[in-house]
PDB file of N, CA and C in Angstrom:
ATOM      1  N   UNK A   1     -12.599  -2.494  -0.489  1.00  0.00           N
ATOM      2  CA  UNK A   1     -11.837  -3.669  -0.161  1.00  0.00           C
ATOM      3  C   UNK A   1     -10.872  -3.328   0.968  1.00  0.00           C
ATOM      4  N   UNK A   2     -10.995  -3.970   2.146  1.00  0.00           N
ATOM      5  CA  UNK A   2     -10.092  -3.883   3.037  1.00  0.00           C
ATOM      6  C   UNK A   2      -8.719  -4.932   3.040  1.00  0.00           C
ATOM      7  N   UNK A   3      -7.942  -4.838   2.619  1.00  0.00           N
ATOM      8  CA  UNK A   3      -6.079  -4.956   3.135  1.00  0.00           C
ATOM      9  C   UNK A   3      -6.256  -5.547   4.115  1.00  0.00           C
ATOM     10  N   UNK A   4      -5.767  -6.773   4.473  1.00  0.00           N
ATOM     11  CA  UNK A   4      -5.145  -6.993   5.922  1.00  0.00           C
ATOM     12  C   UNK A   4      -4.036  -8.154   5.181  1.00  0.00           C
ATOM     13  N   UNK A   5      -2.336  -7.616   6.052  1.00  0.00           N
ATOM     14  CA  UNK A   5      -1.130  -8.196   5.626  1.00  0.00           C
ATOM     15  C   UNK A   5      -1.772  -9.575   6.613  1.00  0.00           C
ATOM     16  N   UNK A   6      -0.702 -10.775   6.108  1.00  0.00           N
ATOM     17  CA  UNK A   6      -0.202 -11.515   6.511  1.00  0.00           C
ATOM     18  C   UNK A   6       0.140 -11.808   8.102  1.00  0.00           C
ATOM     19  N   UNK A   7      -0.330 -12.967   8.543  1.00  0.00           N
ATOM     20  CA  UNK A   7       0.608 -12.674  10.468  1.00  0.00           C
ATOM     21  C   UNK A   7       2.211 -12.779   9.883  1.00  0.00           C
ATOM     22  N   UNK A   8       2.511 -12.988   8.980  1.00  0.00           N
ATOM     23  CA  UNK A   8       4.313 -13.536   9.121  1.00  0.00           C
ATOM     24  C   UNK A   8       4.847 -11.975   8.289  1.00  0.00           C
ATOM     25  N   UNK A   9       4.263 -10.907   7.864  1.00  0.00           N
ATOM     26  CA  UNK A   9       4.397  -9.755   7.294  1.00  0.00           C
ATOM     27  C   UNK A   9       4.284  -8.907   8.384  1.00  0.00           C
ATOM     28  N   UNK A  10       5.609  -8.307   9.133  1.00  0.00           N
ATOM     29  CA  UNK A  10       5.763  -7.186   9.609  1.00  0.00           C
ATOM     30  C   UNK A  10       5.562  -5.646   9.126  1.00  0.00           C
ATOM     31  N   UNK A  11       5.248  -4.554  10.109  1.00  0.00           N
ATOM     32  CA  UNK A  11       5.139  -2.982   9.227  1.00  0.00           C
ATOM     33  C   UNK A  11       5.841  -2.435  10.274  1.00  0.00           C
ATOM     34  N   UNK A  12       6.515  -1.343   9.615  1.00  0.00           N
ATOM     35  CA  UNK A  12       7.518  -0.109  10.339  1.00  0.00           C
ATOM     36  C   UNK A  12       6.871   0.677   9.298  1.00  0.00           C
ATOM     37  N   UNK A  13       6.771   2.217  10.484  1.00  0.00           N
ATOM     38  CA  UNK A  13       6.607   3.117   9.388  1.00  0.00           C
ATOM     39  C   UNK A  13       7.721   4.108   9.644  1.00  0.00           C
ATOM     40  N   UNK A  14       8.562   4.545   8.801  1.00  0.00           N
ATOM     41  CA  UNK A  14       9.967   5.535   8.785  1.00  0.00           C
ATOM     42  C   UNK A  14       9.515   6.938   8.187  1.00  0.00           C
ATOM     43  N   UNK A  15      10.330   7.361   8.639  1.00  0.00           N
ATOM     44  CA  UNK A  15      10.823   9.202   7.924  1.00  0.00           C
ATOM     45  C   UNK A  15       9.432   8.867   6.144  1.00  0.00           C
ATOM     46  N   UNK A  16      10.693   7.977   5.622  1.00  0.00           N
ATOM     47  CA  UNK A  16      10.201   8.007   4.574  1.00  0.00           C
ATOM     48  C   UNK A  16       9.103   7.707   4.164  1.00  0.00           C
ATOM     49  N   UNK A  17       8.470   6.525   4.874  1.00  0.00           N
ATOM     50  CA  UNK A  17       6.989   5.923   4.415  1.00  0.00           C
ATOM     51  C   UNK A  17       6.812   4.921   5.340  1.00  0.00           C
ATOM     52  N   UNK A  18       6.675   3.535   4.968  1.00  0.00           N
ATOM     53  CA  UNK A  18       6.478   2.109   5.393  1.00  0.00           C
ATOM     54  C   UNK A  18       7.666   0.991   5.100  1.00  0.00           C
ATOM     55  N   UNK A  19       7.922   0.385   5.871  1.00  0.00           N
ATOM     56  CA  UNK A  19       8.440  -1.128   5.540  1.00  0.00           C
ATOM     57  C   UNK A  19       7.717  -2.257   5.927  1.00  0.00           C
ATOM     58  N   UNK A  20       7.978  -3.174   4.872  1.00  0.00           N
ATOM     59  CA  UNK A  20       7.272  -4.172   5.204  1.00  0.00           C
ATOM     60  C   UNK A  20       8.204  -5.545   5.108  1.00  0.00           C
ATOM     61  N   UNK A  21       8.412  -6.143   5.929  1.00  0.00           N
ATOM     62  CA  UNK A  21       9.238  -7.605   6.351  1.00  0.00           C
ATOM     63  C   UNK A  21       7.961  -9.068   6.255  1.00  0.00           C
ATOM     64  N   UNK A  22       8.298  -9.699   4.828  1.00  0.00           N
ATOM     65  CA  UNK A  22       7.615 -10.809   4.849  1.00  0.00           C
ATOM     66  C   UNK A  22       8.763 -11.717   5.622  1.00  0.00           C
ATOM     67  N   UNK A  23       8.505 -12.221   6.575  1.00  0.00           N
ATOM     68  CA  UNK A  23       9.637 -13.209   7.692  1.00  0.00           C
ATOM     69  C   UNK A  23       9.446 -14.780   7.464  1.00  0.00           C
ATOM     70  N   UNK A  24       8.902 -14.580   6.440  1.00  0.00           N
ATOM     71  CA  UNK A  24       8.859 -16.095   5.989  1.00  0.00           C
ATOM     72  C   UNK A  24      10.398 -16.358   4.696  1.00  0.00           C
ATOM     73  N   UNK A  25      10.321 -15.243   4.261  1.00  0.00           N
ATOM     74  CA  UNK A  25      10.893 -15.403   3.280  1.00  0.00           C
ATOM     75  C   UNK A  25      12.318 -14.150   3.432  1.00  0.00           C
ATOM     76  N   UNK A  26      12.028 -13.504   4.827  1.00  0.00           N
ATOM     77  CA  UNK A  26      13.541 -12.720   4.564  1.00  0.00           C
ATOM     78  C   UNK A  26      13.487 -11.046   3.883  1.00  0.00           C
ATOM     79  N   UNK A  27      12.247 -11.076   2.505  1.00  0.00           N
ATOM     80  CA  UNK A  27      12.305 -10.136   1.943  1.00  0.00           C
ATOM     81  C   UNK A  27      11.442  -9.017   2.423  1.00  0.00           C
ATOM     82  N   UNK A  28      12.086  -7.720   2.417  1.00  0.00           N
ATOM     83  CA  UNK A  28      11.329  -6.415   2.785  1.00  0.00           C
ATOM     84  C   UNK A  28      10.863  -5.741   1.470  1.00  0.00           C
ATOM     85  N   UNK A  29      10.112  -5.110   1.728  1.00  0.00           N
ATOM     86  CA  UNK A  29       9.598  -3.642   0.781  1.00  0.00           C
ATOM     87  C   UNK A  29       9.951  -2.464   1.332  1.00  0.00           C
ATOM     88  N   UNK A  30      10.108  -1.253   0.868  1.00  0.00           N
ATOM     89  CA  UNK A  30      10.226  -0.200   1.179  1.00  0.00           C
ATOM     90  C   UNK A  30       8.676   0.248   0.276  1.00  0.00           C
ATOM     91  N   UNK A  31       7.760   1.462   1.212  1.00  0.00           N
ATOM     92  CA  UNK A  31       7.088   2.074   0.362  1.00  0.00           C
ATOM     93  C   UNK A  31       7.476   3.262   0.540  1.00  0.00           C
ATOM     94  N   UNK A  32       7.040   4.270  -0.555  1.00  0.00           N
ATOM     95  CA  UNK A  32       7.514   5.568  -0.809  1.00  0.00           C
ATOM     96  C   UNK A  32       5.967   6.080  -0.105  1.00  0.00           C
ATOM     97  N   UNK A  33       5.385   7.701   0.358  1.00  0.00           N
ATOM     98  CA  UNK A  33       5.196   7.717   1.347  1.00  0.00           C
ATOM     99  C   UNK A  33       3.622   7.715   0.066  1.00  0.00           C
ATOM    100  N   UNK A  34       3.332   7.940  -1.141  1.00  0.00           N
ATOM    101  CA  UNK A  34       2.591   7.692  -1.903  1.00  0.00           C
ATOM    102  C   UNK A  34       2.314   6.144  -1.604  1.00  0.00           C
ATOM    103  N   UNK A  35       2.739   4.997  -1.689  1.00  0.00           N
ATOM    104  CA  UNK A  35       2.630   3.959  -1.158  1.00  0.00           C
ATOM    105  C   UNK A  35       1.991   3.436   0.399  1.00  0.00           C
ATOM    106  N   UNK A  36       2.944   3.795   0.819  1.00  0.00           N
ATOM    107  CA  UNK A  36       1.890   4.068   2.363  1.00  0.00           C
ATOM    108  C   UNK A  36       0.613   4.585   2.516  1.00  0.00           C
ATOM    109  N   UNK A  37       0.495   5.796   2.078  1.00  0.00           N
ATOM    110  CA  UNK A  37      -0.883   6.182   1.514  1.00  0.00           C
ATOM    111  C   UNK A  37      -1.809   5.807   1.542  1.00  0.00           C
ATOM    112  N   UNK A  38      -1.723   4.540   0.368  1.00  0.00           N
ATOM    113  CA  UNK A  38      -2.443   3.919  -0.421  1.00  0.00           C
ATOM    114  C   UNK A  38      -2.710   2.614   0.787  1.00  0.00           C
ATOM    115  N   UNK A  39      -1.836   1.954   1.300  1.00  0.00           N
ATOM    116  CA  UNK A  39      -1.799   1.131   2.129  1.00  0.00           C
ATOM    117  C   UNK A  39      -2.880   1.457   3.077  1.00  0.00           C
ATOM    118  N   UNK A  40      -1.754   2.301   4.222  1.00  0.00           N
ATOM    119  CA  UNK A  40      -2.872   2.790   5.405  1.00  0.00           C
ATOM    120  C   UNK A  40      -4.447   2.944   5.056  1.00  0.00           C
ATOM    121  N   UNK A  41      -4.827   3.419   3.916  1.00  0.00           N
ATOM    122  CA  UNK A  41      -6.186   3.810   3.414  1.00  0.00           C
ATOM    123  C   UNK A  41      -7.137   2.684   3.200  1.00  0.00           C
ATOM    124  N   UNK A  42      -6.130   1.746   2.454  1.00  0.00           N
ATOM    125  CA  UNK A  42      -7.250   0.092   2.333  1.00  0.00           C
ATOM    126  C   UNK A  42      -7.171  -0.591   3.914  1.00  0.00           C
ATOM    127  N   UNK A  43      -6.203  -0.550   4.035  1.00  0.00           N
ATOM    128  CA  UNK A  43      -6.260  -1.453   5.625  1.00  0.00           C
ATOM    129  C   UNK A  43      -7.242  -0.895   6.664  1.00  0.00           C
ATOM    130  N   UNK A  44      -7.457   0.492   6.814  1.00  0.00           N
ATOM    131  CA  UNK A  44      -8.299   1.085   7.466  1.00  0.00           C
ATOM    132  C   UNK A  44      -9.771   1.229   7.086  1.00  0.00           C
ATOM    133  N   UNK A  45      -9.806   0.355   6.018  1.00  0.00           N
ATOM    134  CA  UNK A  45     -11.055   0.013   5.561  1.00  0.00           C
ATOM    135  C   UNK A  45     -11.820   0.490   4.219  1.00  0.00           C
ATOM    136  N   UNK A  46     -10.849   1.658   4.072  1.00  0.00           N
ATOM    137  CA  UNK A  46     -11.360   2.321   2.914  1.00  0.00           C
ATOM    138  C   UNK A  46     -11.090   1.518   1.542  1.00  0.00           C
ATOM    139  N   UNK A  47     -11.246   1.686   0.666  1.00  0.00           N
ATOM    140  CA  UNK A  47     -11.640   1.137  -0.806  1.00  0.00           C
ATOM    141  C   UNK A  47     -10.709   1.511  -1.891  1.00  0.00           C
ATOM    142  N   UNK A  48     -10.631   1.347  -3.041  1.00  0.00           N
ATOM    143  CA  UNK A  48      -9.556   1.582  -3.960  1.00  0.00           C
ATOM    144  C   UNK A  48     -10.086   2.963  -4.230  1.00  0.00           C
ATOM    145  N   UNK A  49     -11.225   3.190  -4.786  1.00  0.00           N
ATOM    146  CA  UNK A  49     -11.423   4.538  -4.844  1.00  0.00           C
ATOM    147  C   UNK A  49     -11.252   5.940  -3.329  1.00  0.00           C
ATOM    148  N   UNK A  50     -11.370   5.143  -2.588  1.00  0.00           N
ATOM    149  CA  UNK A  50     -10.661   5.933  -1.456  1.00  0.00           C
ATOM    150  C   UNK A  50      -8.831   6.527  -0.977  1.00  0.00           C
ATOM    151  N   UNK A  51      -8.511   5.269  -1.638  1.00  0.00           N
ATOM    152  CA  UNK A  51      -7.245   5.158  -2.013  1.00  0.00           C
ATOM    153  C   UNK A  51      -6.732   6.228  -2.976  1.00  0.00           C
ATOM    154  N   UNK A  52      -7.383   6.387  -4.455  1.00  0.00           N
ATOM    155  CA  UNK A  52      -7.471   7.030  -5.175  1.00  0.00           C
ATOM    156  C   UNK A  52      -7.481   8.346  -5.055  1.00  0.00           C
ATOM    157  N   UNK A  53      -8.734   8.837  -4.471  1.00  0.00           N
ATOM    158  CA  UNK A  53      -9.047  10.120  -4.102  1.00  0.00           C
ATOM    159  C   UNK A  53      -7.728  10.487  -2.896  1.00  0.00           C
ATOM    160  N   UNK A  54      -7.341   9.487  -1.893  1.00  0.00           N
ATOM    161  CA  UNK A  54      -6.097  10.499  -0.900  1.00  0.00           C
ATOM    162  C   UNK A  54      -5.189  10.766  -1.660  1.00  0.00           C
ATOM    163  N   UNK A  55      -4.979  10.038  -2.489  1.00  0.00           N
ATOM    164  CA  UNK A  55      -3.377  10.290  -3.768  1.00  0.00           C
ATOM    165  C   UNK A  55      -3.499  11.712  -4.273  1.00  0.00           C
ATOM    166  N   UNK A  56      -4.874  12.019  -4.776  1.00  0.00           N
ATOM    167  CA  UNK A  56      -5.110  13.099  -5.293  1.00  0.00           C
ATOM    168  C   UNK A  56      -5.128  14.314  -4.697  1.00  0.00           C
ATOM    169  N   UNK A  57      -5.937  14.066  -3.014  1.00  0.00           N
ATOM    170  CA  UNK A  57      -5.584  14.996  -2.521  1.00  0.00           C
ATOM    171  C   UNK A  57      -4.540  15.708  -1.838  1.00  0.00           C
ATOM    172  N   UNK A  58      -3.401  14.674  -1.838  1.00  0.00           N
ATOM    173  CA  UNK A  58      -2.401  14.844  -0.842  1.00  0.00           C
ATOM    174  C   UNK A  58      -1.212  15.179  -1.968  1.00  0.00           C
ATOM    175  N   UNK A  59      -1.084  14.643  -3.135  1.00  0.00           N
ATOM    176  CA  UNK A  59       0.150  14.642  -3.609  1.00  0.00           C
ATOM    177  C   UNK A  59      -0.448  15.246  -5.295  1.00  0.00           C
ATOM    178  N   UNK A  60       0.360  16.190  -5.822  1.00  0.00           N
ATOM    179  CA  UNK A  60       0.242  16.572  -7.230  1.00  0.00           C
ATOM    180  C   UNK A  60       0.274  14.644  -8.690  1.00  0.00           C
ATOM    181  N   UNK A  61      -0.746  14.566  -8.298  1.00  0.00           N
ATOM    182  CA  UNK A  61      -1.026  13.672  -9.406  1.00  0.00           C
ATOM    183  C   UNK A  61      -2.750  13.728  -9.937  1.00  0.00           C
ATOM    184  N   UNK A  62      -2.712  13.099 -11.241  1.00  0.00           N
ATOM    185  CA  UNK A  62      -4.195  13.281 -11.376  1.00  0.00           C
ATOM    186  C   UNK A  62      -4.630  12.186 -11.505  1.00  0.00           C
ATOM    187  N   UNK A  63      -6.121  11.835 -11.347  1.00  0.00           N
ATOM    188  CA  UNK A  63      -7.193  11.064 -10.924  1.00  0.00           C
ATOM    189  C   UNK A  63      -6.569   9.639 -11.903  1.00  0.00           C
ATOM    190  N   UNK A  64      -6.398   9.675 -13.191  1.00  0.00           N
ATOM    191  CA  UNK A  64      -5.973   8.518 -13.672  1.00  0.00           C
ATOM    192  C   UNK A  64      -4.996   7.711 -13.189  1.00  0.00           C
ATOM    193  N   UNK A  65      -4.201   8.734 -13.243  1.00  0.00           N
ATOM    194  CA  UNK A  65      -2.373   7.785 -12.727  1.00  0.00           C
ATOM    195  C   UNK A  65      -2.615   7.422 -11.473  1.00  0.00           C
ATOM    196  N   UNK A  66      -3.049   8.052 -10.847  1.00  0.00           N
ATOM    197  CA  UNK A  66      -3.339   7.465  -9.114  1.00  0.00           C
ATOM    198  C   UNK A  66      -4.155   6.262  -9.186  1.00  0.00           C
ATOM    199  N   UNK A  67      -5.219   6.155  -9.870  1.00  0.00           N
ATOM    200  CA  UNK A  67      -5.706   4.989  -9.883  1.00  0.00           C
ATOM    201  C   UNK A  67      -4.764   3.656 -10.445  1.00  0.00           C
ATOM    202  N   UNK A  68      -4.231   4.168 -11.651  1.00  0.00           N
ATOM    203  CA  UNK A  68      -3.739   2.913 -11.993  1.00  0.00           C
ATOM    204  C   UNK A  68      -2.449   2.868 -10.701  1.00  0.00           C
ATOM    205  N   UNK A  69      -1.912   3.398 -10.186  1.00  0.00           N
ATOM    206  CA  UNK A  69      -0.863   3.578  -9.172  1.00  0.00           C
ATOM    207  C   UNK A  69      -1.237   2.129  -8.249  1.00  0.00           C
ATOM    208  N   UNK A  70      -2.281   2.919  -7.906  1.00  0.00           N
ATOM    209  CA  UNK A  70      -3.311   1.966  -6.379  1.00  0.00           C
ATOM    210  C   UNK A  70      -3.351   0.567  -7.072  1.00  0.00           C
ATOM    211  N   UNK A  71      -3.889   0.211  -8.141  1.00  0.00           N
ATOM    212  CA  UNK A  71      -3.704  -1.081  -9.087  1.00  0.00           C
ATOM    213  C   UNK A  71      -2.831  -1.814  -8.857  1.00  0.00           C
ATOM    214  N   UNK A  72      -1.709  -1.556  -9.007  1.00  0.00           N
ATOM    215  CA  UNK A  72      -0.898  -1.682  -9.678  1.00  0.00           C
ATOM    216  C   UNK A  72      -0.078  -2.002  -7.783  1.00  0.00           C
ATOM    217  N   UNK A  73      -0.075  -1.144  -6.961  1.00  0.00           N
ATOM    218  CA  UNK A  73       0.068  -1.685  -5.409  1.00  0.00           C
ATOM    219  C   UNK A  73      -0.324  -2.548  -5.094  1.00  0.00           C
ATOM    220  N   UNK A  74      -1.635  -2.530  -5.073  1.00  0.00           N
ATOM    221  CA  UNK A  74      -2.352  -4.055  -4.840  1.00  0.00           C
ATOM    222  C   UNK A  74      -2.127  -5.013  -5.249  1.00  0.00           C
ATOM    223  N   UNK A  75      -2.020  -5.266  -6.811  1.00  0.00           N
ATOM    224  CA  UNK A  75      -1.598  -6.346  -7.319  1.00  0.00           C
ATOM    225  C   UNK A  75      -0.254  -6.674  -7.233  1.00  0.00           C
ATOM    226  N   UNK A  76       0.746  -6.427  -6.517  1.00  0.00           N
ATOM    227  CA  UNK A  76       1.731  -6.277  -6.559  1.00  0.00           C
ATOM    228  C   UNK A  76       2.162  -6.939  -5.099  1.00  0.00           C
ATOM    229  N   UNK A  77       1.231  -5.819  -4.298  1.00  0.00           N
ATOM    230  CA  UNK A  77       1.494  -6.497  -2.853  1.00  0.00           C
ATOM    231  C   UNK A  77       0.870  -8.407  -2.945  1.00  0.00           C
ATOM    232  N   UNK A  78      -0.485  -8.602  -3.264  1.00  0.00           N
ATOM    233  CA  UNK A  78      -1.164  -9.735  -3.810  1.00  0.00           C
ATOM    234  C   UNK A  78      -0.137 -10.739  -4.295  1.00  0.00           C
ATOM    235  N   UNK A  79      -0.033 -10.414  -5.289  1.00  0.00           N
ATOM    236  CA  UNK A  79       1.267 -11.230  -6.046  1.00  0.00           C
ATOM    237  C   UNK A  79       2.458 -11.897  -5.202  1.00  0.00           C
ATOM    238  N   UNK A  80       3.163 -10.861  -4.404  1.00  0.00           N
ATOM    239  CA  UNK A  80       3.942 -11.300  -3.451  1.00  0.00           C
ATOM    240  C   UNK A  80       3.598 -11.904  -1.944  1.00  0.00           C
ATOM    241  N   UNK A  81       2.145 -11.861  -2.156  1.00  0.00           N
ATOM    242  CA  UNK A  81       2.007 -12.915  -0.989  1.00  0.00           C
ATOM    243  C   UNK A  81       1.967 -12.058   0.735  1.00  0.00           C
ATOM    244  N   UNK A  82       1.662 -10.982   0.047  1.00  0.00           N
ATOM    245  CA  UNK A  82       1.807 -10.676   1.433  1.00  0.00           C
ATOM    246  C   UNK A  82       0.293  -9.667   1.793  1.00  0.00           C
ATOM    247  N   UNK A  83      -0.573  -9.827   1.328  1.00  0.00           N
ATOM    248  CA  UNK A  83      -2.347  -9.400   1.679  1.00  0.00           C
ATOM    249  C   UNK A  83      -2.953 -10.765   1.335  1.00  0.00           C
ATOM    250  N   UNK A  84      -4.283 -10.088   1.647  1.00  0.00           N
ATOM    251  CA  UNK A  84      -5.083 -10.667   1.190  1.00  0.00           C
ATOM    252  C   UNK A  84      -6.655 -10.074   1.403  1.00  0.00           C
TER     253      UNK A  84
END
């Protein structure tokens, strides 16, 4: 599944990770750089299980929690209106 934000959803990426400015509504996100991650990975085309597997390889977590992690991003970003 490929990610693509919103036209009215801005991205910065910082020190720390990503921001994201929905400008419809004012409100930002901060992602932590596990977040970004996960982001950059679907938007670039890759898949939840792609998503999955960079969590694993990049950062000390295991195969479960990363998945539900990535879940749990998505539906989250979804929810707030700012993918699709």
């Amino acid at each position: 599944m490929t990610l693509r934000f919103g036209t009215d959803v801005s991205t910065a990426q910082t020190e720390y990770g990503t921001v994201l400015l929905d400008q419809r509504s004012g409100d930002y996100w901060e992602l932590n750089p596990t977040g970004a991650l996960v982001v950059r990975t679907l938007m670039d085309g890759g898949d939840e299980a792609a998503a999955v597997a960079a969590l694993v390889a990049r950062f000390d977590v295991d195969r479960d929690q990363a998945a539900r992690d990535v879940d749990a991003l998505v539906r989250d970003l979804r929810a707030a209106g700012l993918v699709s």
